[in-house]
N, C-alpha and C. Protein backbone atom coordinates (compact mmCIF):
# COMPACT_ATOMS: atom_id res chain seq x y z
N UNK A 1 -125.04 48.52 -78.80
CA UNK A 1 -124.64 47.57 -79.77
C UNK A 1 -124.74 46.17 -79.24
N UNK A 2 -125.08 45.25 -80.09
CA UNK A 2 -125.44 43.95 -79.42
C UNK A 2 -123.94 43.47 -80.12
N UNK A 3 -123.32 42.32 -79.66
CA UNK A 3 -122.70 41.15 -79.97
C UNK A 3 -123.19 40.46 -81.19
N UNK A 4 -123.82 40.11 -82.02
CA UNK A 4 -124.28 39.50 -82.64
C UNK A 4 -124.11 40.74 -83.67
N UNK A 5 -124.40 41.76 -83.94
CA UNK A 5 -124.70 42.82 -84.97
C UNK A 5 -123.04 43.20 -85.00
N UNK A 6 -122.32 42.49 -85.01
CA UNK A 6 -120.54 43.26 -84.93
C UNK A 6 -120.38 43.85 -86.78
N UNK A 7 -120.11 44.45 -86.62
CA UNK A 7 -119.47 45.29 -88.10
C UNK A 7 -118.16 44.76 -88.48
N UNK A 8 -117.45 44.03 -89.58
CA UNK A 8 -116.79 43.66 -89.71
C UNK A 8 -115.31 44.36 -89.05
N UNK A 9 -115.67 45.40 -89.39
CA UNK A 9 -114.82 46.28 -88.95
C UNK A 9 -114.43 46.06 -87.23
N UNK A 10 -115.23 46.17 -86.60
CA UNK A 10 -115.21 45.56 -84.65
C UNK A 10 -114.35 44.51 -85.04
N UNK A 11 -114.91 43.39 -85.69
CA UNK A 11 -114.09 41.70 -85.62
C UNK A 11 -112.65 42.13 -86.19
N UNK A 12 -112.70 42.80 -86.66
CA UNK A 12 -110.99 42.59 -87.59
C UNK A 12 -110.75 43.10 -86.59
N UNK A 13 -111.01 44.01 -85.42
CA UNK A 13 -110.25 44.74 -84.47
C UNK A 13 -110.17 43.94 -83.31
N UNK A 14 -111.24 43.29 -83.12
CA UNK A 14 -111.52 41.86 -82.28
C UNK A 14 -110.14 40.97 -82.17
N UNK A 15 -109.99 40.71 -83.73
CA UNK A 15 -109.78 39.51 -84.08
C UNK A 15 -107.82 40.27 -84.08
N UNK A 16 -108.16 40.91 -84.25
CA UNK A 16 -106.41 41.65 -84.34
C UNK A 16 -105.62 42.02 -82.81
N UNK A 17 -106.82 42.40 -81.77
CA UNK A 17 -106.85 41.75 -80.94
C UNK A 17 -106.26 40.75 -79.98
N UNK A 18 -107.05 39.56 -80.66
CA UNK A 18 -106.99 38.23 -79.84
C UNK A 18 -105.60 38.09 -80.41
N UNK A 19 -105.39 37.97 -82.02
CA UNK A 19 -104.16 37.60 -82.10
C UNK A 19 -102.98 38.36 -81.35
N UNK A 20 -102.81 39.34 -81.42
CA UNK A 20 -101.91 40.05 -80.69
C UNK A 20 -101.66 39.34 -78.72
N UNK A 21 -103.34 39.37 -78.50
CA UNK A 21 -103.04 38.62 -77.06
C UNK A 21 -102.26 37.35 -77.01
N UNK A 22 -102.95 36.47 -78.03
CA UNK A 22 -102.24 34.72 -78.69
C UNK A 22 -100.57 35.10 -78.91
N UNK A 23 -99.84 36.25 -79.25
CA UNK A 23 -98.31 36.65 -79.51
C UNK A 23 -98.18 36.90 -78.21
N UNK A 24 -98.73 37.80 -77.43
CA UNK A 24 -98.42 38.13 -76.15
C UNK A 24 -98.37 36.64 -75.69
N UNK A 25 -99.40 36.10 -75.38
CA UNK A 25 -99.14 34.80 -74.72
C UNK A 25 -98.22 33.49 -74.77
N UNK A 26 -97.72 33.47 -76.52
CA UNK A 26 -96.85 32.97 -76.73
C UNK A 26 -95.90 33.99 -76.33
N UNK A 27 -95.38 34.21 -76.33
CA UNK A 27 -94.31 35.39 -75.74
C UNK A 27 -93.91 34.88 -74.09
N UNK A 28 -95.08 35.55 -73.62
CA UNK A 28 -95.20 34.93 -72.33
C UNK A 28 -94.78 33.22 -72.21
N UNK A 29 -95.28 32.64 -72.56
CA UNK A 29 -94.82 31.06 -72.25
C UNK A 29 -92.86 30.59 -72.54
N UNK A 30 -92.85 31.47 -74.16
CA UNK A 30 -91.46 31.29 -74.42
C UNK A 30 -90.77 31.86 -73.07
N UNK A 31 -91.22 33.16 -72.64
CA UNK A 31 -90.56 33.95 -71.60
C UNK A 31 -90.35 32.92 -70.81
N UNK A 32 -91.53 32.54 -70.05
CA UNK A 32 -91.19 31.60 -68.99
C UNK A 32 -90.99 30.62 -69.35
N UNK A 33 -90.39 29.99 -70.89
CA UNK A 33 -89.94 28.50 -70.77
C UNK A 33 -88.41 29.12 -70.43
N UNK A 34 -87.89 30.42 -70.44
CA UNK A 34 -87.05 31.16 -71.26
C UNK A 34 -86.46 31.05 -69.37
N UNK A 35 -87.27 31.72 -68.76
CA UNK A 35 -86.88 32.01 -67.03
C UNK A 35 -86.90 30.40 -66.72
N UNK A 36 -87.53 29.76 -66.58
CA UNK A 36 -87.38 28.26 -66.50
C UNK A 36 -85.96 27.83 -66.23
N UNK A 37 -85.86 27.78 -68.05
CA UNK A 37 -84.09 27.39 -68.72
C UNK A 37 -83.38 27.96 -67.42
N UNK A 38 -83.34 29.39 -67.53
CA UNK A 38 -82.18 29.98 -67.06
C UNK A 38 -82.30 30.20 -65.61
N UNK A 39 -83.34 29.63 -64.87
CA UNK A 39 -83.58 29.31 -63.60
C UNK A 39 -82.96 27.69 -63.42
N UNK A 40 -83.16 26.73 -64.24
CA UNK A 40 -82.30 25.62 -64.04
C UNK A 40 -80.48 25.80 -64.27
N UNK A 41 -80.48 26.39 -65.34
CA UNK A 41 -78.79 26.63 -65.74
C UNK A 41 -78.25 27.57 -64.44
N UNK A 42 -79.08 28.32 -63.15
CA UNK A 42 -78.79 29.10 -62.57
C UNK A 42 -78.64 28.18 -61.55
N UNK A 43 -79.48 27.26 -61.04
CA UNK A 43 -79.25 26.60 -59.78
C UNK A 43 -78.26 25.11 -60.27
N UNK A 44 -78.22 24.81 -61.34
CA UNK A 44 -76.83 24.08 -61.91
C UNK A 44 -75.75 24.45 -61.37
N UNK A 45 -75.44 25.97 -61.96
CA UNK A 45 -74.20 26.78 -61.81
C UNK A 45 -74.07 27.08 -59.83
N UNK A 46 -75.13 27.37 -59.20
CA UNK A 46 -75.23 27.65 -57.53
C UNK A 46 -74.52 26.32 -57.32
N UNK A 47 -75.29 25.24 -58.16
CA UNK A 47 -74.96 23.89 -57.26
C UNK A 47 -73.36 23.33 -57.71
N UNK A 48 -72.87 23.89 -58.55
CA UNK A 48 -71.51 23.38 -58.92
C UNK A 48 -70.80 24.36 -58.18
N UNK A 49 -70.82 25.82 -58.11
CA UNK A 49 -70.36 26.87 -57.31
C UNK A 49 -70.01 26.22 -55.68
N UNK A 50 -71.30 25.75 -55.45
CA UNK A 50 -71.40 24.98 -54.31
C UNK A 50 -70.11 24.03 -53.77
N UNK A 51 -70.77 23.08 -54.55
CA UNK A 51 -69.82 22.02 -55.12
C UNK A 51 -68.48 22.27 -54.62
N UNK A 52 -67.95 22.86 -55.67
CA UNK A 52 -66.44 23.81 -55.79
C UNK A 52 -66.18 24.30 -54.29
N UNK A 53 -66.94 25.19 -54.18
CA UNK A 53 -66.64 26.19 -52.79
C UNK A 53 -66.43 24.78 -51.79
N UNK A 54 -67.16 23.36 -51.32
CA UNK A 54 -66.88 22.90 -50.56
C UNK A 54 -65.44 22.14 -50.82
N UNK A 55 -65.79 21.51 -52.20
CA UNK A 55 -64.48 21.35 -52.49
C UNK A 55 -62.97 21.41 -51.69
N UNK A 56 -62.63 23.17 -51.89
CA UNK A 56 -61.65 23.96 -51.67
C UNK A 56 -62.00 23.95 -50.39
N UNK A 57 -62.73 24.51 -49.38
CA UNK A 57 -63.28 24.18 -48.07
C UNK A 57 -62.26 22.83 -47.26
N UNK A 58 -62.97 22.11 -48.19
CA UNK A 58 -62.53 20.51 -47.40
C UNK A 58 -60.79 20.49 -47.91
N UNK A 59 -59.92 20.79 -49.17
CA UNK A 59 -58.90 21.14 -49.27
C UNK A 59 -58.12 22.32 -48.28
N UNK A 60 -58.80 23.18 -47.90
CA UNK A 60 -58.09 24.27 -47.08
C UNK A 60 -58.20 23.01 -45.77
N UNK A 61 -59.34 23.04 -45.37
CA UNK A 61 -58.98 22.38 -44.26
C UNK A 61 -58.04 20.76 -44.20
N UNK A 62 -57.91 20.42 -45.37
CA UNK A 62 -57.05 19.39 -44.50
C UNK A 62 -55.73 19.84 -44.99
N UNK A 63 -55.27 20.41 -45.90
CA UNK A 63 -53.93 21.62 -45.76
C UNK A 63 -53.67 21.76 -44.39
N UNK A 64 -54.64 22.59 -43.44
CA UNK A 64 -54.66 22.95 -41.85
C UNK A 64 -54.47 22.03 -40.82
N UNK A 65 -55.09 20.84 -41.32
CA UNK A 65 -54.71 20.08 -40.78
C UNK A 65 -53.62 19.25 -40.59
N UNK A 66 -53.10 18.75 -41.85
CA UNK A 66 -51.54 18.47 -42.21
C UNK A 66 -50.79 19.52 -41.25
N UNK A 67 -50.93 20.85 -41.43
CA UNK A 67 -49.45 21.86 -40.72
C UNK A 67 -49.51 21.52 -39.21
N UNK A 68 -51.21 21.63 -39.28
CA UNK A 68 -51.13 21.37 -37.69
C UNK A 68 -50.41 20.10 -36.98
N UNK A 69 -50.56 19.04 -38.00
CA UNK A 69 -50.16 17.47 -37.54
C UNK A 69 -49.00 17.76 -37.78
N UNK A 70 -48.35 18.32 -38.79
CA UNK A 70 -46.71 18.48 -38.32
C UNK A 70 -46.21 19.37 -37.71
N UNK A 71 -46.85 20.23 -37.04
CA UNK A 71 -46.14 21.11 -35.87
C UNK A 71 -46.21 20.29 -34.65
N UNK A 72 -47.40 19.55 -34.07
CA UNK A 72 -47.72 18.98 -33.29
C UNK A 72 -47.09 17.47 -33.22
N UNK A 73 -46.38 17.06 -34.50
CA UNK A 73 -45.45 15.63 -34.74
C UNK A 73 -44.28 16.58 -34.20
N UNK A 74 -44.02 17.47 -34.99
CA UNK A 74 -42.18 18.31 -34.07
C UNK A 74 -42.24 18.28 -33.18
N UNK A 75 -43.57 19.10 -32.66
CA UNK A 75 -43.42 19.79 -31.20
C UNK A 75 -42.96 18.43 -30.11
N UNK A 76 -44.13 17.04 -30.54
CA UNK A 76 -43.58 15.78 -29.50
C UNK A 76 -41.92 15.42 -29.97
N UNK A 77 -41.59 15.26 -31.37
CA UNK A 77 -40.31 14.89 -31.30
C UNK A 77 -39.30 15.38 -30.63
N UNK A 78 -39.48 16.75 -30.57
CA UNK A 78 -38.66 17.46 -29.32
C UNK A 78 -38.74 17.45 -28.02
N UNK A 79 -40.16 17.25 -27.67
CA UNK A 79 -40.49 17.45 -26.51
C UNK A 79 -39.28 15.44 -26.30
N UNK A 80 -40.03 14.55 -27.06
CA UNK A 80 -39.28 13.26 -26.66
C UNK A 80 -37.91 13.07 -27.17
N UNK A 81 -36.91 14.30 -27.64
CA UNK A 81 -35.56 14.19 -27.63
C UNK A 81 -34.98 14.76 -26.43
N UNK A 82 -35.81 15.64 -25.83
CA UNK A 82 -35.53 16.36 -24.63
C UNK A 82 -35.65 15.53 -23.52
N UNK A 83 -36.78 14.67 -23.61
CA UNK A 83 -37.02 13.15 -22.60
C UNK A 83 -35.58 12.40 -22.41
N UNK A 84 -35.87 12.18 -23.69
CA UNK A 84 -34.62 10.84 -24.01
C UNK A 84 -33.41 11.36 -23.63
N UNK A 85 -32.83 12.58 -23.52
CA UNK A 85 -31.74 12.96 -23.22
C UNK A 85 -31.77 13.63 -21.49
N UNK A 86 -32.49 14.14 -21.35
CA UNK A 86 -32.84 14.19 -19.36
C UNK A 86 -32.21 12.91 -19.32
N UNK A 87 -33.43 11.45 -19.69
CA UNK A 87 -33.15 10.59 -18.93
C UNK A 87 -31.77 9.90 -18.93
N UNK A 88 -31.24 10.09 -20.08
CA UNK A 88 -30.15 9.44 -20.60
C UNK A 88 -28.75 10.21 -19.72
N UNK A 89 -28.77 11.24 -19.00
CA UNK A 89 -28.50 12.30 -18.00
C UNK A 89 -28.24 11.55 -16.99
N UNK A 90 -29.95 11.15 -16.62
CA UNK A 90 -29.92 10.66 -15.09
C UNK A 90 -29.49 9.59 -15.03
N UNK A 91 -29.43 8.30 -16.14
CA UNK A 91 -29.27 7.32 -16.12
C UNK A 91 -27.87 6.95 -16.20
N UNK A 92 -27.00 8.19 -16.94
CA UNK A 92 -25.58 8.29 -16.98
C UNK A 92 -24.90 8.62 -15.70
N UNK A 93 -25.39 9.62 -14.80
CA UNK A 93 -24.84 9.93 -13.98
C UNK A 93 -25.36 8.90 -12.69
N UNK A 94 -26.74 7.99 -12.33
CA UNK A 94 -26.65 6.86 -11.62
C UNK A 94 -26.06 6.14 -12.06
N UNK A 95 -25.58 5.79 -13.56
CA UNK A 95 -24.49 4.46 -13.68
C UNK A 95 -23.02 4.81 -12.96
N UNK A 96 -23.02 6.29 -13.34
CA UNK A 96 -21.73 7.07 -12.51
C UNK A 96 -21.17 6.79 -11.22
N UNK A 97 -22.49 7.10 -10.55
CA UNK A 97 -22.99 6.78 -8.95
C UNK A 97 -22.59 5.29 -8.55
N UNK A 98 -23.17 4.24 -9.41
CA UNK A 98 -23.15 2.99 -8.82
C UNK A 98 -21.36 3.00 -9.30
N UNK A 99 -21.06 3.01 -10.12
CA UNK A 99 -19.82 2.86 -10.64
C UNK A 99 -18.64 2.92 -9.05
N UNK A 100 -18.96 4.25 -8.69
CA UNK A 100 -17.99 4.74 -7.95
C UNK A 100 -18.38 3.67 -6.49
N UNK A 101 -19.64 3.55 -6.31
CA UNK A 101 -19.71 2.49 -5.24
C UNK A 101 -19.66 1.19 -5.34
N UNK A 102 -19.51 1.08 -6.65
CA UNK A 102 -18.56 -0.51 -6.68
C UNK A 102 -17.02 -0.37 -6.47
N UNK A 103 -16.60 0.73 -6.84
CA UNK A 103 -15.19 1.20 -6.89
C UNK A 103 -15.24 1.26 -5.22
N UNK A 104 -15.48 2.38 -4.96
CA UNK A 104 -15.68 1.76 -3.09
C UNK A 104 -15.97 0.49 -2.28
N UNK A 105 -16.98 -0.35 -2.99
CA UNK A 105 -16.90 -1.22 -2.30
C UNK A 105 -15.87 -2.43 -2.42
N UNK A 106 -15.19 -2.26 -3.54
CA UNK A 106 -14.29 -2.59 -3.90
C UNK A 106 -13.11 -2.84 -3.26
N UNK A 107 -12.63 -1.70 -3.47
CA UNK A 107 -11.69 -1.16 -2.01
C UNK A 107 -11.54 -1.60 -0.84
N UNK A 108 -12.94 -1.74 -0.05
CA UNK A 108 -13.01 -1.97 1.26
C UNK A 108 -13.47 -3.47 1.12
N UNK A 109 -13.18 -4.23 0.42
CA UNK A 109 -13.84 -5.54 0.34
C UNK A 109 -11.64 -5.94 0.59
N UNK A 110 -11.16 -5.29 -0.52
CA UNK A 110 -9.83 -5.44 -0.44
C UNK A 110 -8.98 -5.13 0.93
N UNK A 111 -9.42 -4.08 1.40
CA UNK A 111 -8.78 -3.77 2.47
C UNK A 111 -9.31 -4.80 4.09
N UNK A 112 -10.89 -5.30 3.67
CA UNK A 112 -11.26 -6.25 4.74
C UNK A 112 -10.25 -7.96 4.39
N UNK A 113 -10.16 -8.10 3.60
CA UNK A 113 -9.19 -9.03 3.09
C UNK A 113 -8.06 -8.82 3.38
N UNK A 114 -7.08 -7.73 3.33
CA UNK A 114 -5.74 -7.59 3.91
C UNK A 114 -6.05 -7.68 5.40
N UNK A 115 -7.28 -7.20 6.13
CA UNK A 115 -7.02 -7.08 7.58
C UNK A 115 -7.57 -8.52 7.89
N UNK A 116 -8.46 -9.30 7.20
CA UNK A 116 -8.86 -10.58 7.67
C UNK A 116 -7.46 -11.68 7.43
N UNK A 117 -6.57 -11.05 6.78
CA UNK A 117 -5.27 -12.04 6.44
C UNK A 117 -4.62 -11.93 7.48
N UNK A 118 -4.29 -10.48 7.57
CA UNK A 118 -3.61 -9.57 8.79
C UNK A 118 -4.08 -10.82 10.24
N UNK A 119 -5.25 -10.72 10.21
CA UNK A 119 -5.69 -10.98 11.77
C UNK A 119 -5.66 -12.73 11.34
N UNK A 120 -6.38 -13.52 10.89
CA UNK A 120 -5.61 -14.84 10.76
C UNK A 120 -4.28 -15.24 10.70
N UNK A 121 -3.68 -14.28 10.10
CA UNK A 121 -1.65 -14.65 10.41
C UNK A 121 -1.66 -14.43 11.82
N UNK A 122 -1.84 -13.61 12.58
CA UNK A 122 -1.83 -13.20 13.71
C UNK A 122 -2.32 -13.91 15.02
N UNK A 123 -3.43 -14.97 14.61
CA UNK A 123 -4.68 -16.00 14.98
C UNK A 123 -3.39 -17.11 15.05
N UNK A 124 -3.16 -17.60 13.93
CA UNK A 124 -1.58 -18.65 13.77
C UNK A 124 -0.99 -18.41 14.31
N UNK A 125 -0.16 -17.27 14.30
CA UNK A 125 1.09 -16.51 15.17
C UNK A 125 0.39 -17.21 16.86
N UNK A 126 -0.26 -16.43 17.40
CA UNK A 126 -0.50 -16.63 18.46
C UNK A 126 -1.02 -18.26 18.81
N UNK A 127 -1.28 -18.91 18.27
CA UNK A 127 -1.66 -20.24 18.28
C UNK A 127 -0.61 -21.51 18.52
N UNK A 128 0.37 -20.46 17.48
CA UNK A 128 1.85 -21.54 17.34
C UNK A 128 2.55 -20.66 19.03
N UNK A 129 1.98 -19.86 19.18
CA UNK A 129 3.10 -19.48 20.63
C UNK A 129 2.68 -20.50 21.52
N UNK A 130 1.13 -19.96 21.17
CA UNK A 130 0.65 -21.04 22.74
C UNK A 130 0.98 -22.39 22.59
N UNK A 131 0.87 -22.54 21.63
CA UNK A 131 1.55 -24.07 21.49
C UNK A 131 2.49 -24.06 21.78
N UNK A 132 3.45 -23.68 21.79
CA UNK A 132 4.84 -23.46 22.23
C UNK A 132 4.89 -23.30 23.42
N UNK A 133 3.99 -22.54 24.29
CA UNK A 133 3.98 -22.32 25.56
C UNK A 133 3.56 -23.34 26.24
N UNK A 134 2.55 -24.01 25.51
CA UNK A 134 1.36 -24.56 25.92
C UNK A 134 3.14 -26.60 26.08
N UNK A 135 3.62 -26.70 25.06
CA UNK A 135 4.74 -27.65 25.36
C UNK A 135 5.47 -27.27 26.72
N UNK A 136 6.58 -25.67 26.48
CA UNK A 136 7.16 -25.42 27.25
C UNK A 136 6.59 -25.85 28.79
N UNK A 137 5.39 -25.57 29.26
CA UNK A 137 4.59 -25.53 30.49
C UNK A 137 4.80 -27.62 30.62
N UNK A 138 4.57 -28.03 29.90
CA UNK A 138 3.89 -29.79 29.94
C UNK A 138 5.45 -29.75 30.44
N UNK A 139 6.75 -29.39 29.73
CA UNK A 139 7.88 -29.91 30.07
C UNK A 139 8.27 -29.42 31.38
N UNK A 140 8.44 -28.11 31.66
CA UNK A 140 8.30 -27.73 33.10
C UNK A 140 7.58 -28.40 34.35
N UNK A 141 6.36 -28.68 33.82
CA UNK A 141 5.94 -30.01 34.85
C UNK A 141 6.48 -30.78 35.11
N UNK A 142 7.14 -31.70 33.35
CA UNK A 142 7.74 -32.82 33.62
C UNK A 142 9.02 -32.50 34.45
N UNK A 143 9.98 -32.13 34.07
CA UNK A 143 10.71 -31.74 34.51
C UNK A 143 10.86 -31.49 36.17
N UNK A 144 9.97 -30.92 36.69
CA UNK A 144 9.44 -30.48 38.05
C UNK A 144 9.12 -31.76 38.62
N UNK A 145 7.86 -32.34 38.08
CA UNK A 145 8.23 -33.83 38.47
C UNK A 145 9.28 -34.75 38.72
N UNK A 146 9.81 -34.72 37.38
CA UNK A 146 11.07 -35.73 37.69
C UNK A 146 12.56 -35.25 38.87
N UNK A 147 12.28 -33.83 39.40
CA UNK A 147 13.05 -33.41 40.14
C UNK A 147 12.54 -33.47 41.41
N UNK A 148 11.43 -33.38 41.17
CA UNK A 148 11.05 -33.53 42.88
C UNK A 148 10.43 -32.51 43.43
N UNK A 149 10.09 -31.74 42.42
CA UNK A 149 10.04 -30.07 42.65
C UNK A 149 8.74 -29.69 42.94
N UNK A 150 7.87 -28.73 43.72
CA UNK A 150 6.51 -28.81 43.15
C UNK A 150 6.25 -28.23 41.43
N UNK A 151 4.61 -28.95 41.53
CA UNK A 151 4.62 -28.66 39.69
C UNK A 151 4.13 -26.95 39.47
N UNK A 152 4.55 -26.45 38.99
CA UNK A 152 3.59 -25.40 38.32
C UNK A 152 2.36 -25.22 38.44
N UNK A 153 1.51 -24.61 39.00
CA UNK A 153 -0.12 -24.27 39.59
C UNK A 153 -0.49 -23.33 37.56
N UNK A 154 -1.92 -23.78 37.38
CA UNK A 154 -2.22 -23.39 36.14
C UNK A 154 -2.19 -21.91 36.71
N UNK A 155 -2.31 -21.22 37.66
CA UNK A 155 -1.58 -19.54 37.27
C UNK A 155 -0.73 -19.40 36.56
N UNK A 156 0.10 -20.30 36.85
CA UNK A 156 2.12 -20.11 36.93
C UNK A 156 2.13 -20.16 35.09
N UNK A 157 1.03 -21.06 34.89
CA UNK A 157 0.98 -21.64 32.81
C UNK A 157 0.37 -20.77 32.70
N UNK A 158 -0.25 -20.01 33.46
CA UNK A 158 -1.44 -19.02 32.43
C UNK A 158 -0.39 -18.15 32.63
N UNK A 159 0.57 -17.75 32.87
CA UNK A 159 1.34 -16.26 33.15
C UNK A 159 2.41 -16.70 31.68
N UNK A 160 2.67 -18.21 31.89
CA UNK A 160 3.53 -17.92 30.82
C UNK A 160 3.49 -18.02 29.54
N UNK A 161 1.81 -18.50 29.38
CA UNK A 161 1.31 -18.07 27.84
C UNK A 161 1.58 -16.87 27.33
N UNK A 162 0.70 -15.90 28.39
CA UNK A 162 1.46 -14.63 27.54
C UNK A 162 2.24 -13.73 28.40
């Protein structure tokens, strides 16, 4: 059979055919305008899914982070109430310390004062003797002198100072 000699009958079958392929093919195109669509509405939905999932991500984690920053804010506040009170310890019981050695030195500042009084009355005392001695002796000379007597040798005054 040649091409050219077709029997109407071939073309209507031809032609019934092509159209059917032309439905298939429209078919086909709707299909894939069809997978297209729902290939964009699909990576929309991935990319908002996305989206979301980091979202909550970046919310969980700084949730985690907050607990962590306030366990780790307690943990120093304690750790620096525990400071503050050691030191406040040591610093109480060296004020303690110095306290009592001012209180001691105290004391012995008082008691060097009664004995520095002690020993200056005593400095006088003995000062006013010798003076006293120190006359008594000048008059014994005189005296010795004006009698005729020999005088007193500075032994004789040094014996009777003390």
């Amino acid at each position: 059979m040649d091409s050219g000699t077709k029997t109407p009958q071939g073309a209507r079958a031809t032609d019934r055919v092509i159209g059917a392929l032309l439905r298939l093919a429209e078919l086909l195109d709707r299909t894939i305008d069809e997978v297209k669509s729902l290939d964009s509405d699909f990576q929309e939905r991935l990319l908002q899914a996305v989206h979301e999932t980091e979202a909550s991500l970046q919310n969980q984690a700084a949730r985690h982070l907050e607990t962590g920053l306030e366990e780790t804010r307690t943990k120093f506040e304690e750790h620096f109430k525990k400071k503050i009170a050691e030191i406040s310890g040591e610093w109480e019981a060296e004020r303690t310390r110095l306290n009592n050695e001012v209180n001691r030195l105290t004391q012995a500042t008082a008691q060097w004062e009664t004995e520095r009084a002690r020993l200056t009355g005593e400095i006088e005392r003995l000062a006013r003797v010798q003076a006293a001695t120190h006359a008594e002796a000048e008059k014994a000379i005189a005296a010795a002198k004006a009698t005729g007597r020999p005088a007193p040798t500075t032994t004789n005054i040094e014996t009777l100072r003390y």
